[in-house]
N, C-alpha and C. Protein backbone atom coordinates (compact mmCIF):
# COMPACT_ATOMS: atom_id res chain seq x y z
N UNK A 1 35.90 -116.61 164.92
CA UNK A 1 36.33 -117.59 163.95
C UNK A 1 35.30 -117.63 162.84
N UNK A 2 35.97 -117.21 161.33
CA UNK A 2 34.96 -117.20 160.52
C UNK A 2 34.65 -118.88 160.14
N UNK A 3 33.15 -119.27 160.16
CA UNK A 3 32.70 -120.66 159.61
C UNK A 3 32.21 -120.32 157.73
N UNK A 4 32.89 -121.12 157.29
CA UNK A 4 32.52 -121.09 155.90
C UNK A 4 31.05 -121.78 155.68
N UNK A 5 29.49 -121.92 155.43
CA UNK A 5 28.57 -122.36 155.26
C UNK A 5 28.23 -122.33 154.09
N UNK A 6 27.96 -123.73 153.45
CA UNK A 6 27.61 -124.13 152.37
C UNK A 6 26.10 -125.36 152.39
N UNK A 7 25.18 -125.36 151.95
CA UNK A 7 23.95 -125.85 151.65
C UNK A 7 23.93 -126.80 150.88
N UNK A 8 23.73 -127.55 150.63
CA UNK A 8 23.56 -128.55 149.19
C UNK A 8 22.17 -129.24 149.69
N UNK A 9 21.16 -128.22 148.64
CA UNK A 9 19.87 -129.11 148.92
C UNK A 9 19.52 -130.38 148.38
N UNK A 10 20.11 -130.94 147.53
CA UNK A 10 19.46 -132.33 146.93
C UNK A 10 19.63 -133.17 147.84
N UNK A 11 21.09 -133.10 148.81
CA UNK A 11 21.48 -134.05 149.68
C UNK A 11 21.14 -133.59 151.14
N UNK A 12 20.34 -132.53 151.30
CA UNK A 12 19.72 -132.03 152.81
C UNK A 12 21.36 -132.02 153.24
N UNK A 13 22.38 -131.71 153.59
CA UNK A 13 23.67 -131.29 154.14
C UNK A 13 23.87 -130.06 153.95
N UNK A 14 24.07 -129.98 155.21
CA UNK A 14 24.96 -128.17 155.57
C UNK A 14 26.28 -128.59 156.02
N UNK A 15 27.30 -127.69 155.20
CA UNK A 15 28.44 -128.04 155.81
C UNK A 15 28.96 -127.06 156.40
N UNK A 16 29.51 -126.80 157.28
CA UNK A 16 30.45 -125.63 158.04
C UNK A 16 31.95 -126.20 158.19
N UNK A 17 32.73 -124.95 157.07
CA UNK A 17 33.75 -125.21 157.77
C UNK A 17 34.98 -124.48 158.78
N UNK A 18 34.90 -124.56 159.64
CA UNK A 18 35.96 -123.51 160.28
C UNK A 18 37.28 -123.38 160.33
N UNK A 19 37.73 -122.06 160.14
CA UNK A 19 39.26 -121.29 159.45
C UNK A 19 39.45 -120.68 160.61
N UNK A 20 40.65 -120.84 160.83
CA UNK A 20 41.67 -119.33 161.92
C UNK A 20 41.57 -120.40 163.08
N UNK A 21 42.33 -118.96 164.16
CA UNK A 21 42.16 -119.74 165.50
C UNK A 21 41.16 -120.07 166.61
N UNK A 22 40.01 -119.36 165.91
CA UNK A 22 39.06 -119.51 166.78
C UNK A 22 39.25 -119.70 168.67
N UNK A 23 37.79 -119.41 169.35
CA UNK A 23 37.48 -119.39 170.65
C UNK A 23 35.97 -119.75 171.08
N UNK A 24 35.79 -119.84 172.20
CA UNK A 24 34.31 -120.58 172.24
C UNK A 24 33.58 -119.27 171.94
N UNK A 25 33.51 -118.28 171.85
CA UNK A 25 32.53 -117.14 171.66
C UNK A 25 32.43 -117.66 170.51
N UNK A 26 33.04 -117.49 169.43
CA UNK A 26 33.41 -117.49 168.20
C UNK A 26 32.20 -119.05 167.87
N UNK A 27 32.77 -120.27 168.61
CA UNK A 27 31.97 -121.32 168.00
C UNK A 27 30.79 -121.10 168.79
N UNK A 28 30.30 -120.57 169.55
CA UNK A 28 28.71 -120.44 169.60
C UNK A 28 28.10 -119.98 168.81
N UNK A 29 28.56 -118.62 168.66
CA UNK A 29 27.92 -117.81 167.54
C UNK A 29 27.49 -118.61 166.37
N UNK A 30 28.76 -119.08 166.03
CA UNK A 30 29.01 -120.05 164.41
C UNK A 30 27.69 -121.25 164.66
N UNK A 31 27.32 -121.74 165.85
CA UNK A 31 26.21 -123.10 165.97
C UNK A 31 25.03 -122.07 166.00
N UNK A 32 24.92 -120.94 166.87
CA UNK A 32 23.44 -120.73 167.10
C UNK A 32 22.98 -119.67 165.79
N UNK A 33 23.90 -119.45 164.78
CA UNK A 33 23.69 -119.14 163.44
C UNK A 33 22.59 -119.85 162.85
N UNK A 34 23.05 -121.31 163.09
CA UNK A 34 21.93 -122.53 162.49
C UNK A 34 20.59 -122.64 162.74
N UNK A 35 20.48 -121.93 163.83
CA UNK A 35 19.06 -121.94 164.39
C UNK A 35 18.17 -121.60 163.77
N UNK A 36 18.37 -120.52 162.83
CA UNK A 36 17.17 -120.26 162.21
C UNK A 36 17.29 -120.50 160.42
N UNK A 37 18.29 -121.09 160.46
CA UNK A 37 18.64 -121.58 158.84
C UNK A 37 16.82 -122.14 158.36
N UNK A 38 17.26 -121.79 156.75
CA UNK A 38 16.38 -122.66 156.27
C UNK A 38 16.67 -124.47 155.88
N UNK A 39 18.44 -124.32 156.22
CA UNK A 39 18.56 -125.97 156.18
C UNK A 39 18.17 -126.97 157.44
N UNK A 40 18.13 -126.11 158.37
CA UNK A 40 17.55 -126.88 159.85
C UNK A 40 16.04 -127.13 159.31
N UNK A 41 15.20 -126.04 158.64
CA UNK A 41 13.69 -126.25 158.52
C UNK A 41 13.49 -127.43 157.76
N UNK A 42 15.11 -127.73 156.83
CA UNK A 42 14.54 -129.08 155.82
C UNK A 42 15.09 -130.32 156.45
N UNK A 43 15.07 -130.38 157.27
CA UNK A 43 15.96 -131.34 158.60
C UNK A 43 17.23 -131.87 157.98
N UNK A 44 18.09 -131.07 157.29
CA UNK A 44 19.49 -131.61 157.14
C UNK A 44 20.14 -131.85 157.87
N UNK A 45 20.99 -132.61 158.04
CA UNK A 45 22.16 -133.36 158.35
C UNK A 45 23.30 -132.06 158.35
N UNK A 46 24.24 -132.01 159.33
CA UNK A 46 25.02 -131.23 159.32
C UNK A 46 26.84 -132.00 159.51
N UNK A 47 27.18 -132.12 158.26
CA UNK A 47 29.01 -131.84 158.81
C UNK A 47 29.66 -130.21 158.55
N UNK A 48 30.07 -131.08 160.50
CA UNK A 48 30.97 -129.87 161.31
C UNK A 48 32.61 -130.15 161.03
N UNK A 49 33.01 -129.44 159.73
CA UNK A 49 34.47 -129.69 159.90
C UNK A 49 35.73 -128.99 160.40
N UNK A 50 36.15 -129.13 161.24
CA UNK A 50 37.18 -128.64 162.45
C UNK A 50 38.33 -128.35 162.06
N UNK A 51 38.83 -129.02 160.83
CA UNK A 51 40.23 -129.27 160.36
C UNK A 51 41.34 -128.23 160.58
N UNK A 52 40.26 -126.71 160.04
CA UNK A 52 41.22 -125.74 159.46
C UNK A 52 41.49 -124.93 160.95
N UNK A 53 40.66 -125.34 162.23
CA UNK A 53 40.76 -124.59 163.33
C UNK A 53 41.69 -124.72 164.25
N UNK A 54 42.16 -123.96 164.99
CA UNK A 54 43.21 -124.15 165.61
C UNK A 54 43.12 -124.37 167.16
N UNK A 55 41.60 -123.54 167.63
CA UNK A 55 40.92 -123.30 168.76
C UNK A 55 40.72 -124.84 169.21
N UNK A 56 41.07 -125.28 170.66
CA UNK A 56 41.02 -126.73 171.24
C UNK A 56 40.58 -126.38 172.77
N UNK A 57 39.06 -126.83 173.13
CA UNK A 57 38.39 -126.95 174.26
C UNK A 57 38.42 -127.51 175.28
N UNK A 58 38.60 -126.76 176.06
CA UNK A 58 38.58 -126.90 177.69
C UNK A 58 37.40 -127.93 177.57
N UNK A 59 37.37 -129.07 178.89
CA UNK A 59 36.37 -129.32 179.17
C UNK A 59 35.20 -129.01 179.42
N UNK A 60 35.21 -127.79 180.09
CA UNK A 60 34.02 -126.65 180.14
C UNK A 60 33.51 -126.14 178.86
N UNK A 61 34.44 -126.00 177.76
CA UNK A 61 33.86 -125.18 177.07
C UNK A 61 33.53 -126.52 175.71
N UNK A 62 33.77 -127.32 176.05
CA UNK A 62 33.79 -128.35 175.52
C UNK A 62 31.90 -128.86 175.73
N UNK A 63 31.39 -128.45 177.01
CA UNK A 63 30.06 -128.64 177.16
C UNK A 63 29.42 -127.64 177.03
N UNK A 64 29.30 -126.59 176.71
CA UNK A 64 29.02 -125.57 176.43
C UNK A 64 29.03 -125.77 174.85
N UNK A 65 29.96 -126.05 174.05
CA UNK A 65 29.84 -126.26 172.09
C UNK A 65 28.76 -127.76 172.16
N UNK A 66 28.75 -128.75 173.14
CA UNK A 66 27.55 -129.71 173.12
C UNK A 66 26.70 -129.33 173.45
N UNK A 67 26.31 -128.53 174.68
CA UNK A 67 25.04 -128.08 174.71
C UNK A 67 24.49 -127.03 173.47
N UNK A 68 24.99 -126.29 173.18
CA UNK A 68 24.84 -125.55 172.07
C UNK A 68 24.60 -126.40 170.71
N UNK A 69 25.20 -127.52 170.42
CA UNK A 69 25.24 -128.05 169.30
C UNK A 69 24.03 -129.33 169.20
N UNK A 70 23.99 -129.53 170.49
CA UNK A 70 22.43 -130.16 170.68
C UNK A 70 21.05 -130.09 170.78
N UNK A 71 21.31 -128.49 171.22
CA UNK A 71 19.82 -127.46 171.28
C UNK A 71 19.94 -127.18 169.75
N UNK A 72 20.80 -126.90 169.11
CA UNK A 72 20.36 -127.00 167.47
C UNK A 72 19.86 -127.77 166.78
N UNK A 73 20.49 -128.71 167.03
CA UNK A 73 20.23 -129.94 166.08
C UNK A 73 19.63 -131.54 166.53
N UNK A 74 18.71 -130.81 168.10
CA UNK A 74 18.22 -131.78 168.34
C UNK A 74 16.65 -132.38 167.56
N UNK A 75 15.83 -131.22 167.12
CA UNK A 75 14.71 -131.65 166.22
C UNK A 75 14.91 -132.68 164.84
N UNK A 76 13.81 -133.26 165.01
CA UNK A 76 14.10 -134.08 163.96
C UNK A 76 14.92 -135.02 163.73
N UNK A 77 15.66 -135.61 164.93
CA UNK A 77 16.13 -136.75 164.06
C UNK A 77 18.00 -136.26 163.30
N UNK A 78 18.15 -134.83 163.22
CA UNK A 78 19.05 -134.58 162.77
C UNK A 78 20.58 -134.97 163.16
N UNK A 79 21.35 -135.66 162.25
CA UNK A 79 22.77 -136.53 162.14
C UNK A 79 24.20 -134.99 162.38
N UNK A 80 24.92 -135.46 162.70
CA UNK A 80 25.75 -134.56 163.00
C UNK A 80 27.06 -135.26 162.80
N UNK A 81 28.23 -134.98 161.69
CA UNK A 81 29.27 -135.62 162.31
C UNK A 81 30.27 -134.13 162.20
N UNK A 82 31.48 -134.56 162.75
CA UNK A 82 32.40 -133.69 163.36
C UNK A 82 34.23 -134.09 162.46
N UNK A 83 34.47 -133.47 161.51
CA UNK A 83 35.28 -133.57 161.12
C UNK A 83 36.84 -133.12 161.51
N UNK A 84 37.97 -134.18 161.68
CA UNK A 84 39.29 -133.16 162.69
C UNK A 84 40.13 -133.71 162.32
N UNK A 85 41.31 -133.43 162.44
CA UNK A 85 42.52 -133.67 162.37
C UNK A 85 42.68 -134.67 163.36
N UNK A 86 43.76 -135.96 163.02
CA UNK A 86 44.13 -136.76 163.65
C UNK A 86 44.95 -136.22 165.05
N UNK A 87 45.13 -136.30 166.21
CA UNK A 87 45.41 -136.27 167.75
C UNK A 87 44.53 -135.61 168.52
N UNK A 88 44.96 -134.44 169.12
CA UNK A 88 44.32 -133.56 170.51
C UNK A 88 42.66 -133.47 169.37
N UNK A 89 42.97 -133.08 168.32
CA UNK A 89 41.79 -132.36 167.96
C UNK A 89 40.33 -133.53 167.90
N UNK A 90 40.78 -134.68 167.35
CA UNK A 90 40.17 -135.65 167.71
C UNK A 90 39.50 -135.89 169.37
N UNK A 91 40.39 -135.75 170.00
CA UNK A 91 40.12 -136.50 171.48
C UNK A 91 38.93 -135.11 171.95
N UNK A 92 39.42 -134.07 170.99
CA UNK A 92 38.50 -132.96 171.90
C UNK A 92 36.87 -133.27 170.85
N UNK A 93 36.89 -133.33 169.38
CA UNK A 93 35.45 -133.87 169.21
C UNK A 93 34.85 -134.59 169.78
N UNK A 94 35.99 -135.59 170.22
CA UNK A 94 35.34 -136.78 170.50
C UNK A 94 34.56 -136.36 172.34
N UNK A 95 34.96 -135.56 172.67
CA UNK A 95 34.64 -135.39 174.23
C UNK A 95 32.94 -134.27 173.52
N UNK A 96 33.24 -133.42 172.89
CA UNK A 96 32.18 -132.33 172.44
C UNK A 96 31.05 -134.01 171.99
N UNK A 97 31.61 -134.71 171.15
CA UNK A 97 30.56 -135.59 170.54
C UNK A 97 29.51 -136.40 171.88
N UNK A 98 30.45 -136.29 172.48
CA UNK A 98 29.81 -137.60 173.75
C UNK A 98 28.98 -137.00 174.73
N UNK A 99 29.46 -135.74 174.66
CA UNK A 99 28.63 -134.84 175.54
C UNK A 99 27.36 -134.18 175.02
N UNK A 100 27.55 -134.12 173.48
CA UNK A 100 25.85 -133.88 172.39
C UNK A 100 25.21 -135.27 172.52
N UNK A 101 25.91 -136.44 172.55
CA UNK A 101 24.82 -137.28 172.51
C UNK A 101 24.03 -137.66 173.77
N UNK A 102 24.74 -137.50 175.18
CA UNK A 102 24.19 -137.75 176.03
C UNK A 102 23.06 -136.83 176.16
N UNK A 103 23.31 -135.50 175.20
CA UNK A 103 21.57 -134.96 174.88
C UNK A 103 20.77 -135.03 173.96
N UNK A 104 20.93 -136.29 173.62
CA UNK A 104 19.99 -137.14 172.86
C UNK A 104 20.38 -136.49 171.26
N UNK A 105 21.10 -136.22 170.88
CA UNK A 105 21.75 -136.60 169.35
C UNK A 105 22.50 -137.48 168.36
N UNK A 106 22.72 -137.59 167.34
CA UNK A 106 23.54 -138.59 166.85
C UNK A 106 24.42 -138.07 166.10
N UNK A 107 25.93 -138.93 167.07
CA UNK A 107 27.04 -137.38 166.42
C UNK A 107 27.98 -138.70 166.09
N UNK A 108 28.83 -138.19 164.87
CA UNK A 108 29.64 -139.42 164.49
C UNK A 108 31.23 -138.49 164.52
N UNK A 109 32.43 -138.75 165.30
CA UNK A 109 34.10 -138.06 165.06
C UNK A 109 34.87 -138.57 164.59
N UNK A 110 35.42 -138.33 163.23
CA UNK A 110 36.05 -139.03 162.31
C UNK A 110 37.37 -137.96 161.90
N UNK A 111 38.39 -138.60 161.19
CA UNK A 111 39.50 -137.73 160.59
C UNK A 111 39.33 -137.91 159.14
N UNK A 112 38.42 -139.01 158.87
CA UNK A 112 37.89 -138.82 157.05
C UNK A 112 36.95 -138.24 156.57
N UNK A 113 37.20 -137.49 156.01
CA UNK A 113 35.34 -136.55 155.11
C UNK A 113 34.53 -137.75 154.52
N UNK A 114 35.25 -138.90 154.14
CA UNK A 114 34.42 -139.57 153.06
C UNK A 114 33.56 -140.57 154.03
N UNK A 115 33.94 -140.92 155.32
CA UNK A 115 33.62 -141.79 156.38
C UNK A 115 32.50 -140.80 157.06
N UNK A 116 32.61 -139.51 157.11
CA UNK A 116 31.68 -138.85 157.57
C UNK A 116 30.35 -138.92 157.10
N UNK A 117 31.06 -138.85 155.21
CA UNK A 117 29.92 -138.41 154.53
C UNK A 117 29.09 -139.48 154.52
N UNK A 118 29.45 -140.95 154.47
CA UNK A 118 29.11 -142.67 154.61
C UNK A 118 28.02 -142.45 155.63
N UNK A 119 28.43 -141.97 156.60
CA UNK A 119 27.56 -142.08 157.94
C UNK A 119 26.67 -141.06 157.78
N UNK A 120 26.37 -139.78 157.55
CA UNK A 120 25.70 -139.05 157.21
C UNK A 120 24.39 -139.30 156.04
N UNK A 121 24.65 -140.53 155.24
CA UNK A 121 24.08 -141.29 154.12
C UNK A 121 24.21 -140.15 153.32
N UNK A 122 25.04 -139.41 153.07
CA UNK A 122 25.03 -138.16 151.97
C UNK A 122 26.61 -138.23 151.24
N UNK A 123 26.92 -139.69 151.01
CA UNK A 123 28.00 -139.58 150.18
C UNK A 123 28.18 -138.71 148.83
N UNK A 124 29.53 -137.94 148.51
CA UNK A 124 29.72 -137.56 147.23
C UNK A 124 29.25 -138.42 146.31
N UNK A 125 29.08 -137.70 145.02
CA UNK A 125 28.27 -137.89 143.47
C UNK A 125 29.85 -138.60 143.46
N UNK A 126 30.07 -139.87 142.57
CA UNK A 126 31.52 -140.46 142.44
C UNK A 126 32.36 -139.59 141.17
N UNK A 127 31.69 -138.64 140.65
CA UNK A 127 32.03 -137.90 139.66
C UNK A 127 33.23 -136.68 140.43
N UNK A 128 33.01 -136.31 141.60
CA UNK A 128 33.81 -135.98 142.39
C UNK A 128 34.68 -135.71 142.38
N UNK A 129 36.33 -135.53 142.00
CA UNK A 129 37.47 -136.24 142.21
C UNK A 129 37.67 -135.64 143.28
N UNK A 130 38.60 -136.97 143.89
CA UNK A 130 39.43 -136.46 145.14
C UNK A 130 40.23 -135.25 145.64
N UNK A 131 40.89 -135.06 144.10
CA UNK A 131 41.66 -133.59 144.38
C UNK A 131 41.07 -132.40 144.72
N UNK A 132 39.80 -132.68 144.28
CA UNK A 132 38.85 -131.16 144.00
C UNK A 132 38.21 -130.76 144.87
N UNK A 133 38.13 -131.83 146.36
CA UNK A 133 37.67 -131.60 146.88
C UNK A 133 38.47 -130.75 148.45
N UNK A 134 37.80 -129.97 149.05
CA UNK A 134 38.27 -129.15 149.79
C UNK A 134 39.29 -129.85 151.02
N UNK A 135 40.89 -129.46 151.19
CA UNK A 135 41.42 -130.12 152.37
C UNK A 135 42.13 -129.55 153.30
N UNK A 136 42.02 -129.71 154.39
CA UNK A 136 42.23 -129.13 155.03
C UNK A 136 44.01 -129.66 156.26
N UNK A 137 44.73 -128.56 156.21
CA UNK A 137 46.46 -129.25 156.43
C UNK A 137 46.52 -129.86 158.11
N UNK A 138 46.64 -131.02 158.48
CA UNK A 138 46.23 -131.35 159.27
C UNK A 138 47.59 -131.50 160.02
């Protein structure tokens, strides 16, 4: 599953977003990519947005994308939220989210980018417009 990665240093955020149908090989790869980023070295904040993916986790593999997503982004203090489409895809962040925090992270699962971005403290510039910004068919 290709992850689209984008940087924005003023606001320390990395965003990933993932396209196709993806599989857990696929989203490991895509997390332990981060490991050696130079946006992990500036302790950014990462939204993970799910929208465009089609791939939906087993419970197993569901702890396996938390453990993975917690050994990344456990230094520092680093914020994590998880962007998805409203039903299954939700209930499955929300299981990946609960299972990163019980290893000591702070993960927020939302179906709004702008609620993400709120919680992340890295809201859009209001210059923004809504249209322009990337969406994903849910």
């Amino acid at each position: 599953m290709p992850f689209e990665r984008s940087y924005e240093a003023e606001r320390r955020l990395l965003v990933m977003r993932a396209v196709g149908m993806g599989n857990l090989r696929d989203t490991l790869e895509g997390l332990r990519v981060l490991s050696g980023g130079a946006a992990l070295e500036a302790r950014a904040s990462l939204l993970l947005d799910l929208r465009g993916l089609a791939f939906l986790p087993s419970s197993l593999e569901a702890y396996a994308v938390a453990a993975e997503l917690a050994a990344v982004m456990r230094e520092g203090g680093r914020r994590v939220a998880i962007l998805t489409c409203p039903g299954a895809q939700y209930g499955c962040g929300r299981m990946v989210g609960t299972l990163a925090e019980m290893r000591g992270i702070a993960v927020f699962v939302t179906v709004e980018e702008a609620e993400a971005l709120n919680w992340l403290g890295r809201q859009r510039e209001p210059d923004v417009p809504e249209a322009a910004r990337p969406r994903a068919s849910c």
